[in-house]
Protein backbone atom coordinates (compact mmCIF):
# COMPACT_ATOMS: atom_id res chain seq x y z
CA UNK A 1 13.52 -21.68 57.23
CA UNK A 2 11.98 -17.91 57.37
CA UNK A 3 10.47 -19.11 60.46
CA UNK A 4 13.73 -19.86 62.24
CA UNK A 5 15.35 -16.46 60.63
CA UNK A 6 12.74 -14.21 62.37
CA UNK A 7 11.37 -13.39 59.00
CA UNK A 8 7.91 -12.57 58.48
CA UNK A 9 4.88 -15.06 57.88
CA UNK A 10 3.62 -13.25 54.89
CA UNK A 11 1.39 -14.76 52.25
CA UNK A 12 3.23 -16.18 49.74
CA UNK A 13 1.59 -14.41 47.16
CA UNK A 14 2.94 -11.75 48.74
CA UNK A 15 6.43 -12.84 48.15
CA UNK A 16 5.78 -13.46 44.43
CA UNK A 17 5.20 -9.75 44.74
CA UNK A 18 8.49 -8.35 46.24
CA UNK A 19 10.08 -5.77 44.41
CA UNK A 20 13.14 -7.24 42.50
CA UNK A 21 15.46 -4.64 44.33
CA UNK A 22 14.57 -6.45 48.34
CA UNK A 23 15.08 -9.61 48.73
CA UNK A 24 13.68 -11.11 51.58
CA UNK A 25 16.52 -11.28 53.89
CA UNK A 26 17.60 -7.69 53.33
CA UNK A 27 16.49 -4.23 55.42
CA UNK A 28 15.47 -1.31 54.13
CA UNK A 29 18.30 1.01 53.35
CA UNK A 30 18.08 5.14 52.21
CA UNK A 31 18.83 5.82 48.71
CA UNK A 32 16.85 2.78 47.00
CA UNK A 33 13.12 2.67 45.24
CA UNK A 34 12.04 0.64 48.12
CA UNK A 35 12.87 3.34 50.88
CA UNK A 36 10.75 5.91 48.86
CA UNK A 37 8.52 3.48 48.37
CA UNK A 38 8.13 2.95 51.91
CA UNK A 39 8.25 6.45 53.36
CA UNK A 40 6.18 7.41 50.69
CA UNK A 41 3.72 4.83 52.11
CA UNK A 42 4.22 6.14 55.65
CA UNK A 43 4.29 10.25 54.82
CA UNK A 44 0.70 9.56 54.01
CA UNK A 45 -0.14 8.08 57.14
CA UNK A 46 1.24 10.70 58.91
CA UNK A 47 -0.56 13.10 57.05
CA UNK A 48 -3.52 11.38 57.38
CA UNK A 49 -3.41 10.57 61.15
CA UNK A 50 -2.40 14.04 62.33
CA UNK A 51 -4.34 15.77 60.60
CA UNK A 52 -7.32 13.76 61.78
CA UNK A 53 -6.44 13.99 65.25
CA UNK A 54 -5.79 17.37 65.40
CA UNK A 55 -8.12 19.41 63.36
CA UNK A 56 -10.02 20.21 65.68
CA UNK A 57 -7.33 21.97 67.97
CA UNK A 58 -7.93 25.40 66.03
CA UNK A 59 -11.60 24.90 65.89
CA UNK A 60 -11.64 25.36 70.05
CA UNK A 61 -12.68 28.94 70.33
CA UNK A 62 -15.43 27.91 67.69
CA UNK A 63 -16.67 25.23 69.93
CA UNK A 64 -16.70 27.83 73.11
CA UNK A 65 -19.23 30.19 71.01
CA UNK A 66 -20.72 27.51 69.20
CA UNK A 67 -22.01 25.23 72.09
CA UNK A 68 -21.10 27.72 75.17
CA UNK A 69 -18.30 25.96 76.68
CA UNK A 70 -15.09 26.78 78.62
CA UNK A 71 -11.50 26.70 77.19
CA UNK A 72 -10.51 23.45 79.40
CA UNK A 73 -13.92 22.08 78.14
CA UNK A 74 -13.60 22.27 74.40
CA UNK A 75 -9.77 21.44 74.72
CA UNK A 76 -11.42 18.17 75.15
CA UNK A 77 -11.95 17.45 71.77
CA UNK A 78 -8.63 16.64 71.53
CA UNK A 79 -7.77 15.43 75.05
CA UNK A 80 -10.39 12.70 75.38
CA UNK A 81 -9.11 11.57 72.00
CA UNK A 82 -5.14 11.60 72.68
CA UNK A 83 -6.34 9.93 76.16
CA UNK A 84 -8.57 7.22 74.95
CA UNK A 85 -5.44 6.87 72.01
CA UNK A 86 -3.05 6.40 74.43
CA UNK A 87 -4.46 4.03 76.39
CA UNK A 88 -5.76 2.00 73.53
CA UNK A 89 -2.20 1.88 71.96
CA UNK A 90 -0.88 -0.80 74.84
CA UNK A 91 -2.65 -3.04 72.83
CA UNK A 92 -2.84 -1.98 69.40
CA UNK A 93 1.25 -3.18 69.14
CA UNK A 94 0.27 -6.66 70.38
CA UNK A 95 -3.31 -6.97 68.16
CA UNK A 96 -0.47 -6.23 65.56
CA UNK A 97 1.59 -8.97 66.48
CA UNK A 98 -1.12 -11.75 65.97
CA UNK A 99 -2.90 -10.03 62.70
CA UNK A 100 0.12 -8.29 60.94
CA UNK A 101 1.40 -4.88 60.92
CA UNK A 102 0.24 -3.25 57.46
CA UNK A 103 -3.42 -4.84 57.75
CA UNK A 104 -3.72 -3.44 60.98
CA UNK A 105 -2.20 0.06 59.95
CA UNK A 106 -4.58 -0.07 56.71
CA UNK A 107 -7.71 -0.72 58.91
CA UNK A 108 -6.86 1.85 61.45
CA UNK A 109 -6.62 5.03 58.63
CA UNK A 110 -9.86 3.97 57.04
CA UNK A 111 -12.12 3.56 60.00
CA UNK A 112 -10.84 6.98 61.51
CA UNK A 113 -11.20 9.03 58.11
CA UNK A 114 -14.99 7.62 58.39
CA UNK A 115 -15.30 8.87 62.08
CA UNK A 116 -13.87 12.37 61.24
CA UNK A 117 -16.46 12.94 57.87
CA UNK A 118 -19.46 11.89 61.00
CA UNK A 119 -17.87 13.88 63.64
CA UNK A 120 -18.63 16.79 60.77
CA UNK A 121 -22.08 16.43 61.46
CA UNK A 122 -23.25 16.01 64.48
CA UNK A 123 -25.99 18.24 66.48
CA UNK A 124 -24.43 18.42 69.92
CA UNK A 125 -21.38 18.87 72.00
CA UNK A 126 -21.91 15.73 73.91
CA UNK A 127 -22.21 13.36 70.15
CA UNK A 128 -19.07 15.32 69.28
CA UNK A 129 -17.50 13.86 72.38
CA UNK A 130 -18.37 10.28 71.85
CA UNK A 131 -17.01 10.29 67.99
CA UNK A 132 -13.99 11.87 69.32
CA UNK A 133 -13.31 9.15 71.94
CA UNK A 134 -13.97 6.38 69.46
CA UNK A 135 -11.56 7.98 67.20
CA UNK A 136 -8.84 7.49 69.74
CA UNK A 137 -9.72 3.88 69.27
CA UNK A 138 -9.67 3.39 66.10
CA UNK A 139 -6.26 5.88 65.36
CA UNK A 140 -4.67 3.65 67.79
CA UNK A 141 -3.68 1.51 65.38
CA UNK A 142 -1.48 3.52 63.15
CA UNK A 143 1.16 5.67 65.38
CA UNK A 144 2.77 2.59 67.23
CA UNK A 145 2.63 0.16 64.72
CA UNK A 146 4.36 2.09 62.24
CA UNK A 147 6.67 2.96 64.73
CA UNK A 148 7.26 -0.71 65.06
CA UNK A 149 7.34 -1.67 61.56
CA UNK A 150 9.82 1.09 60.90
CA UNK A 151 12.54 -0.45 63.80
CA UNK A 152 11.84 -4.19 62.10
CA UNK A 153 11.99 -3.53 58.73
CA UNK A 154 14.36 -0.41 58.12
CA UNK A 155 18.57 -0.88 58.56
CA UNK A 156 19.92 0.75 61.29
CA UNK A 157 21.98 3.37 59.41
CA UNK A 158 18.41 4.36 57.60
CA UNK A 159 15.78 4.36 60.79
CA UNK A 160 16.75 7.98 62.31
CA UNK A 161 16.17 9.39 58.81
CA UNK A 162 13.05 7.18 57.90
CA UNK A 163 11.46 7.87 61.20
CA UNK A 164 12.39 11.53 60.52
CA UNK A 165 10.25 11.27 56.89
CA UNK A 166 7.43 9.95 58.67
CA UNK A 167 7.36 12.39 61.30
CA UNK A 168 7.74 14.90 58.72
CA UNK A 169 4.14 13.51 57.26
CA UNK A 170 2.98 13.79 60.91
CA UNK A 171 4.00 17.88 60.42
CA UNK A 172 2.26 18.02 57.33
CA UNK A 173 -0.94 16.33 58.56
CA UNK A 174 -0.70 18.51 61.59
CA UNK A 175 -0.66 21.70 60.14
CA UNK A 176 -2.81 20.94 56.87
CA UNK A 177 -5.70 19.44 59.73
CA UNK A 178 -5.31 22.68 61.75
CA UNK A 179 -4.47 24.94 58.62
CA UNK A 180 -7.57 23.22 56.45
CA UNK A 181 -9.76 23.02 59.33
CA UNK A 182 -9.18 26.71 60.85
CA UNK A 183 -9.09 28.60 57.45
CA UNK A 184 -12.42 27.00 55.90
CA UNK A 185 -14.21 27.87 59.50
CA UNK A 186 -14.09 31.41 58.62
CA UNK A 187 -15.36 31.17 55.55
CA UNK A 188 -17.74 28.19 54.98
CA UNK A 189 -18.25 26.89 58.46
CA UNK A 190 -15.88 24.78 60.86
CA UNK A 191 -18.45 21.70 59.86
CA UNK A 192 -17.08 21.46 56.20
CA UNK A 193 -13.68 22.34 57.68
CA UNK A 194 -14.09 18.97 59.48
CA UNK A 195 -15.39 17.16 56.45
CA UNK A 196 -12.59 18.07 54.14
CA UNK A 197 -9.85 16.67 56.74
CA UNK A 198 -11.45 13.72 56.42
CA UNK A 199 -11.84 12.76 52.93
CA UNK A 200 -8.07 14.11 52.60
CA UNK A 201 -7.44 11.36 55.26
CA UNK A 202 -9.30 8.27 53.39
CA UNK A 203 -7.27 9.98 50.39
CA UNK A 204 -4.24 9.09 52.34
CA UNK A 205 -5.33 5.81 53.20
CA UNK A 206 -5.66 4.54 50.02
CA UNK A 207 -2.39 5.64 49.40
CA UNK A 208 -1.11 3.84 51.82
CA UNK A 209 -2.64 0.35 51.76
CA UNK A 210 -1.28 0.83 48.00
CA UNK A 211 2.08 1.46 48.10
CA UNK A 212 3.43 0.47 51.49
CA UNK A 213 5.76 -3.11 51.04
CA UNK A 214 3.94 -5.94 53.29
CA UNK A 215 6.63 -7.11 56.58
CA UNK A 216 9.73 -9.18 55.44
CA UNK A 217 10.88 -9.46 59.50
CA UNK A 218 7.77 -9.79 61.06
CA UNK A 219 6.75 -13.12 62.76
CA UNK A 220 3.40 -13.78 63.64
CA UNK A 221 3.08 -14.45 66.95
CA UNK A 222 -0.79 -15.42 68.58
CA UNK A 223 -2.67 -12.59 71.53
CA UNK A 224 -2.03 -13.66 74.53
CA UNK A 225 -2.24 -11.59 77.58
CA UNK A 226 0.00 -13.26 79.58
CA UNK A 227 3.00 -12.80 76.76
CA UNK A 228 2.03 -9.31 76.23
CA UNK A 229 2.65 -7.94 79.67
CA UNK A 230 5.66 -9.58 79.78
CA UNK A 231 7.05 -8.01 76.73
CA UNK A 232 5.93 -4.61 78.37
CA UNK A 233 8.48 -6.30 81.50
CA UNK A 234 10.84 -5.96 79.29
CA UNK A 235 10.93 -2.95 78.17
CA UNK A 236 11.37 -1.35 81.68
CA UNK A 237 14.53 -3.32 82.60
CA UNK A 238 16.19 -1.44 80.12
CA UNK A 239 17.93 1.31 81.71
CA UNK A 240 17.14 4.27 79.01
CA UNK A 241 13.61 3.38 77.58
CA UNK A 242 11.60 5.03 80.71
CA UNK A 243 13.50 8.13 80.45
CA UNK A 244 12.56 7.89 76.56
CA UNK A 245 9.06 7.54 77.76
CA UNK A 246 8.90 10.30 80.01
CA UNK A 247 10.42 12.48 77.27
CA UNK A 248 7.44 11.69 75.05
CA UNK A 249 5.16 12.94 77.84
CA UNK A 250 6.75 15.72 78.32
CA UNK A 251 7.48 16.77 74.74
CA UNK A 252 4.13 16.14 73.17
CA UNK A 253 2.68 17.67 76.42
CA UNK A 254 4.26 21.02 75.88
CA UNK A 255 3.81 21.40 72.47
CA UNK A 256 -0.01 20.68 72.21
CA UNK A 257 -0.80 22.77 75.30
CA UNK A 258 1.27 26.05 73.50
CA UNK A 259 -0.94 25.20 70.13
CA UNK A 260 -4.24 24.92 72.10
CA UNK A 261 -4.15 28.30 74.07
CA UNK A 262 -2.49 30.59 71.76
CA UNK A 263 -5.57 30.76 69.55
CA UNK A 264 -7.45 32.30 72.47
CA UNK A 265 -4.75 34.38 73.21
CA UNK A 266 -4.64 35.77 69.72
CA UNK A 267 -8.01 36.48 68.73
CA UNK A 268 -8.02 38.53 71.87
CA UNK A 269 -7.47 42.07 72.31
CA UNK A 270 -4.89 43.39 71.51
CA UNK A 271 -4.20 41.31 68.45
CA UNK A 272 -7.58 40.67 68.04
CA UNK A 273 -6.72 38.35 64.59
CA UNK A 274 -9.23 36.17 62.76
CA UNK A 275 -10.03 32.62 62.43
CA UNK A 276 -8.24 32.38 59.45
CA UNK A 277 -5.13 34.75 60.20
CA UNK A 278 -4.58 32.04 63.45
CA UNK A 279 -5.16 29.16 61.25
CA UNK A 280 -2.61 30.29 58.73
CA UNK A 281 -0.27 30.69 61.88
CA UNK A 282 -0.32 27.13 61.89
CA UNK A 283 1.47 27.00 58.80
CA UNK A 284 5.02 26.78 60.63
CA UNK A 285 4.34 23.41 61.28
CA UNK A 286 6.09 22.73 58.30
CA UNK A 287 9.18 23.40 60.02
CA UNK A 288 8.66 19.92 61.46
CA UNK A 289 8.79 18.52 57.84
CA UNK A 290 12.71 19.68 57.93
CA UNK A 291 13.48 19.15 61.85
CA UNK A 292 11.92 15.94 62.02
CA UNK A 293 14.14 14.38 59.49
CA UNK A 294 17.59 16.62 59.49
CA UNK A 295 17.51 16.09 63.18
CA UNK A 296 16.93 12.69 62.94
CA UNK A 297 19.56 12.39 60.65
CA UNK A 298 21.79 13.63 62.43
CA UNK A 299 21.59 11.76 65.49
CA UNK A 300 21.95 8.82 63.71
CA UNK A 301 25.96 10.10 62.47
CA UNK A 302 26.39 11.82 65.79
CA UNK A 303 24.75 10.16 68.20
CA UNK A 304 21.21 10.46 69.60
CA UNK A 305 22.75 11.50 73.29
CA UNK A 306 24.47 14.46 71.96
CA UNK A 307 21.72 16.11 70.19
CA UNK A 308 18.39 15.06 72.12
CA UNK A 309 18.96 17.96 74.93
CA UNK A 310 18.99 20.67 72.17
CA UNK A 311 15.85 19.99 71.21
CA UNK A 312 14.29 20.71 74.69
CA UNK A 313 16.43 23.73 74.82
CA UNK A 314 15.24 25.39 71.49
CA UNK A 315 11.24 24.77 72.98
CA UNK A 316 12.56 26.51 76.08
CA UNK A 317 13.91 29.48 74.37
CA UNK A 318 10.66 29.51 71.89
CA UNK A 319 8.44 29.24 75.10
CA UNK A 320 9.59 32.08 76.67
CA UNK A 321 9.43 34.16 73.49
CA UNK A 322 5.95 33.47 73.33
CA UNK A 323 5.46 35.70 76.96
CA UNK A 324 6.31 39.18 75.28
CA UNK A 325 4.07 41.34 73.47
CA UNK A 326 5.40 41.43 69.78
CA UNK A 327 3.26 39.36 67.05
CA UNK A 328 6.42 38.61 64.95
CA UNK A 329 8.47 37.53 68.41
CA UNK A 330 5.45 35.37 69.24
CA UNK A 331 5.31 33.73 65.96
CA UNK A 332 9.25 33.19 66.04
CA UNK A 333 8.36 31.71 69.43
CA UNK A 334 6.33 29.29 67.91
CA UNK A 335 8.43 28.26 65.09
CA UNK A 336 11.35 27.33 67.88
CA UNK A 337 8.23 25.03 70.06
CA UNK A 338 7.67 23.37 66.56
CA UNK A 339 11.38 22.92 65.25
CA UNK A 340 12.80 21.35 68.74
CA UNK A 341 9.57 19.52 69.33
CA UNK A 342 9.53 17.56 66.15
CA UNK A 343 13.48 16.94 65.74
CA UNK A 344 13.07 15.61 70.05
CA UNK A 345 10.53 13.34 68.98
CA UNK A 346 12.17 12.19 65.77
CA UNK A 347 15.29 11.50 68.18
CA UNK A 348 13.60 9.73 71.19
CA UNK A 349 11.02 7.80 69.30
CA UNK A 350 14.30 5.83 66.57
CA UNK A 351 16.01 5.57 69.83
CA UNK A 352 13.42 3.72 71.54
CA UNK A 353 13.39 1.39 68.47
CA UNK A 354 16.95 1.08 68.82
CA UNK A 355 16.61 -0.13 72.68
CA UNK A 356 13.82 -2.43 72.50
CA UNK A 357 15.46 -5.67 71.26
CA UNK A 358 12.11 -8.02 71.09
CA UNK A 359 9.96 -5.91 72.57
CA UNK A 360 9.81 -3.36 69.91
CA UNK A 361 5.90 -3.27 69.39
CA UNK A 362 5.21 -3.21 73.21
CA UNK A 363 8.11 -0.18 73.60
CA UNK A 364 6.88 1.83 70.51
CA UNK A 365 2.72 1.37 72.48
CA UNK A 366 4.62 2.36 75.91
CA UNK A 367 6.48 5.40 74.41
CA UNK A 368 3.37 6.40 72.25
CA UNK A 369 1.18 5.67 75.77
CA UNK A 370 3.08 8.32 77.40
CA UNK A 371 3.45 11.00 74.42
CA UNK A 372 -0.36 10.94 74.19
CA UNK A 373 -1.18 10.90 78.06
CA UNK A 374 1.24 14.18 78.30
CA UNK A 375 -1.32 15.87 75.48
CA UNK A 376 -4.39 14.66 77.19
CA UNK A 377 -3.18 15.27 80.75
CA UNK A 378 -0.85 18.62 80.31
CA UNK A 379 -3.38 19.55 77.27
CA UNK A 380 -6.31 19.86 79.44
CA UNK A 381 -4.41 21.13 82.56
CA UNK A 382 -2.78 24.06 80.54
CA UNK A 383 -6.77 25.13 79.95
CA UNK A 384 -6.65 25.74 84.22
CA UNK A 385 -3.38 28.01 84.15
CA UNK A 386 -4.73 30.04 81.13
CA UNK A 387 -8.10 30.56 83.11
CA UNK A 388 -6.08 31.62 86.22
CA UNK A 389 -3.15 33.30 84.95
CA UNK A 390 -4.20 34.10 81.01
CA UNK A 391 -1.31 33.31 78.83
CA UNK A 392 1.69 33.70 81.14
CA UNK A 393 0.41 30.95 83.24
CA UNK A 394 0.71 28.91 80.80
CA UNK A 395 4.04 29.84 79.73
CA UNK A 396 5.10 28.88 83.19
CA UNK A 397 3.26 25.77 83.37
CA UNK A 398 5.07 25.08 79.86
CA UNK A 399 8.38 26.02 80.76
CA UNK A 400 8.09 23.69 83.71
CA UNK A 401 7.78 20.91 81.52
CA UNK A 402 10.06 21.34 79.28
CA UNK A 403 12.66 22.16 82.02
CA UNK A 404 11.92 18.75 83.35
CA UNK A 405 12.57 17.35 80.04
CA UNK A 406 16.58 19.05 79.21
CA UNK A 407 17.30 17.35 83.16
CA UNK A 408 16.22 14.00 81.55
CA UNK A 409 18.08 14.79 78.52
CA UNK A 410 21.43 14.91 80.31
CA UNK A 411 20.74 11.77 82.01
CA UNK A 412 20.30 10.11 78.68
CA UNK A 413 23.40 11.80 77.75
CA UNK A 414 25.23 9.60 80.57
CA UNK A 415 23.56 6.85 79.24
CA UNK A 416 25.90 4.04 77.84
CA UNK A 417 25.72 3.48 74.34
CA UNK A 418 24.45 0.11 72.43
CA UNK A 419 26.99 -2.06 71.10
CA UNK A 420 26.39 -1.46 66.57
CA UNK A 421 24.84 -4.20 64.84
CA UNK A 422 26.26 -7.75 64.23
CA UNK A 423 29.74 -8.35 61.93
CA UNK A 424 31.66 -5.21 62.59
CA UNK A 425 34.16 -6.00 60.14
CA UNK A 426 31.17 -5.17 57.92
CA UNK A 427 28.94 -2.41 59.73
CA UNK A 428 29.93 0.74 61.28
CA UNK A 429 28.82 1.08 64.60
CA UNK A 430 25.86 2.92 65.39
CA UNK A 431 25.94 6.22 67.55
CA UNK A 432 23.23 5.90 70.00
């Protein structure tokens, strides 16, 4: 009878082990033990998977003195990675499919924390590369899945703010990777810098495969190639989820490009600040920890059209304030980036959960494809326009971007809304 429902092929020991407050037929809903459970469960993914993916973004001018490369060349260590991640996330939804959503999370945080503590170690820029681009593989398994498990097994009037707490882990793994990372590599070395992000991330693993509830609306279904592609089909005849994708390339684009230049920029004359100092700048990533999920929130009460354009207008604002002279002004410049970056993604990554009817794991690979190919692709070109233009090149290659991004914005904004969930004698509808 589960079978028929939808519901999830789970182990039935795994049933025996349901909390008593979830039954089986229920969704996750805000304000119970099981939705703290849960985000609890996903805040340390997010931890663990930013910070292991981006810990080396600080560590850049390091690499340049360390192994005598360029500024587009050691912006590599994190564009090969988001590159290789985004690619290998159009399958990691359907490998998720056939072999269930939590193992495949579980497997994907273990393997990468592993990859990170070797990456600490080895003798040459080229070996760095390699363990880099095999930890796009293996991270590939975490963002879209969880993504996807999110849209199955939360309620509709809970997703925008339990997407929001996971993105908020994303924040804090973001700026404790770059904050950890940076800060130690003035002190003891960017090698043990390396090292401690990952044993914090197998930390956060553990967590994880500990606390997070196995799928209740999940149905098995085998990998086949044929099935897959036409799942991705479907997601393009919808009329909003390529705009949503587009915004993820343009959103994560901007943002990592501003965070991988302005360390150059600042250790330069006439700021001329230290490792640490620029690490510690990093710190207002934990502004995302509050935009992801207020933002989220409220696009879920007033709808995700009305408030997805102010995101990409705060980044433009904080973009431009990063072109004039003043430290504090600069800073402030980065705080807006981070607050209207993380409460656009929160926004455009529930709404493309909301959108993709039974293609949810192939949408959440295809928005997650494009939100990583924008840091690979506009990561490493912003490394061309800073060594043509210094910093206000990149400013206008940035701007650019996010310009393109508020146009798409009001499209959405057109876009008709989705009809609320089923029995609306019982459900408010949901603003879109």
């Amino acid at each position: 009878m589960a079978t028929q429902q939808g519901h999830s092929l789970e182990p039935r020991a795994a049933h025996r082990q349901d909390p008593p407050e979830l039954e089986s037929h229920d969704f996750i809903r805000h304000g119970t033990p099981i939705f703290r459970r849960t985000n609890l469960a996903l805040f340390a993914a997010g931890v663990a998977t930013f910070g292991l993916l981006y810990c080396t973004q600080p560590l850049m001018p390091e690499f340049s003195k360390d192994y005598g490369v360029s500024a587009a060349t050691a912006a590599l260590s994190l564009s090969l990675t988001t590159g290789v991640l985004a690619f290998a996330m159009l399958f990691a939804g359907g490998v998720s499919d056939a072999w269930g959503r939590k193992s495949v999370m579980t497997a994907s945080l273990l393997s990468s924390a592993v990859l990170v503590l070797l990456t600490a170690w080895v003798p040459n820029w080229h070996m760095l590369l390699i363990l880099r681009a095999l930890l796009g593989i293996t991270l590939s398994g975490l963002p879209a899945v969880a993504m996807t498990y999110l849209s199955e097994e939360m309620h509709p009037d809970s997703i925008g703010l339990g997407m929001g707490l996971y993105i908020s882990g994303n924040a804090i793994g973001g700026m404790g990777g770059r904050l950890v990372a940076g800060v130690l590599a003035d002190f003891v070395g960017w090698r043990w810098g390396v090292a401690t992000v990952g044993v914090i991330g197998l930390v956060s693993g553990l967590l994880f495969w500990r606390s997070l509830p196995p799928s209740r609306h999940h149905l098995r279904q085998p990998l086949h190639l044929g099935q897959l592609l036409g799942r991705f089909r479907l997601a393009f005849r919808d009329a909003g989820l390529p705009w949503l994708f587009a915004e993820g390339f343009l959103l994560l684009g901007a943002f990592v490009t501003v965070y991988n230049y302005i360390g150059y920029r600042l250790l330069a004359a006439p700021y001329a600040l230290g490792q640490a100092v620029v690490g510690a700048i990093f710190s207002v990533y934990l502004i995302g920890t509050f935009s992801s999920a207020w933002m989220g929130h409220l696009a879920g009460r007033l709808g995700r059209r009305k408030v997805l354009w102010t995101a990409f207008a705060l980044m433009l604002l904080g973009v431009a304030l990063t072109a004039l002279s003043s430290l504090p002004l600069i800073v402030l410049g980065i705080v807006a980036v981070t607050f209207g970056f993380f409460g656009g993604h929160s926004i455009a990554s529930s709404w493309v959960g909301r959108r993709a009817g039974h293609a949810k794991a192939q949408a959440s690979s295809m928005y997650l494809f494009s939100y990583y190919m924008g840091s690979s692709l506009a990561g490493a070109t912003g490394g061309l326009f800073y060594a043509a233009h210094g910093w206000n090149g990149v400013v206008c290659f940035v701007m650019a971007l996010v310009f393109a991004g508020l146009l798409i914005a009001w499209r959405l904004y057109r876009l008709a809304p989705l009809p609320g969930p089923p029995s609306p004698g019982t459900e408010p509808p949901i603003p879109q």
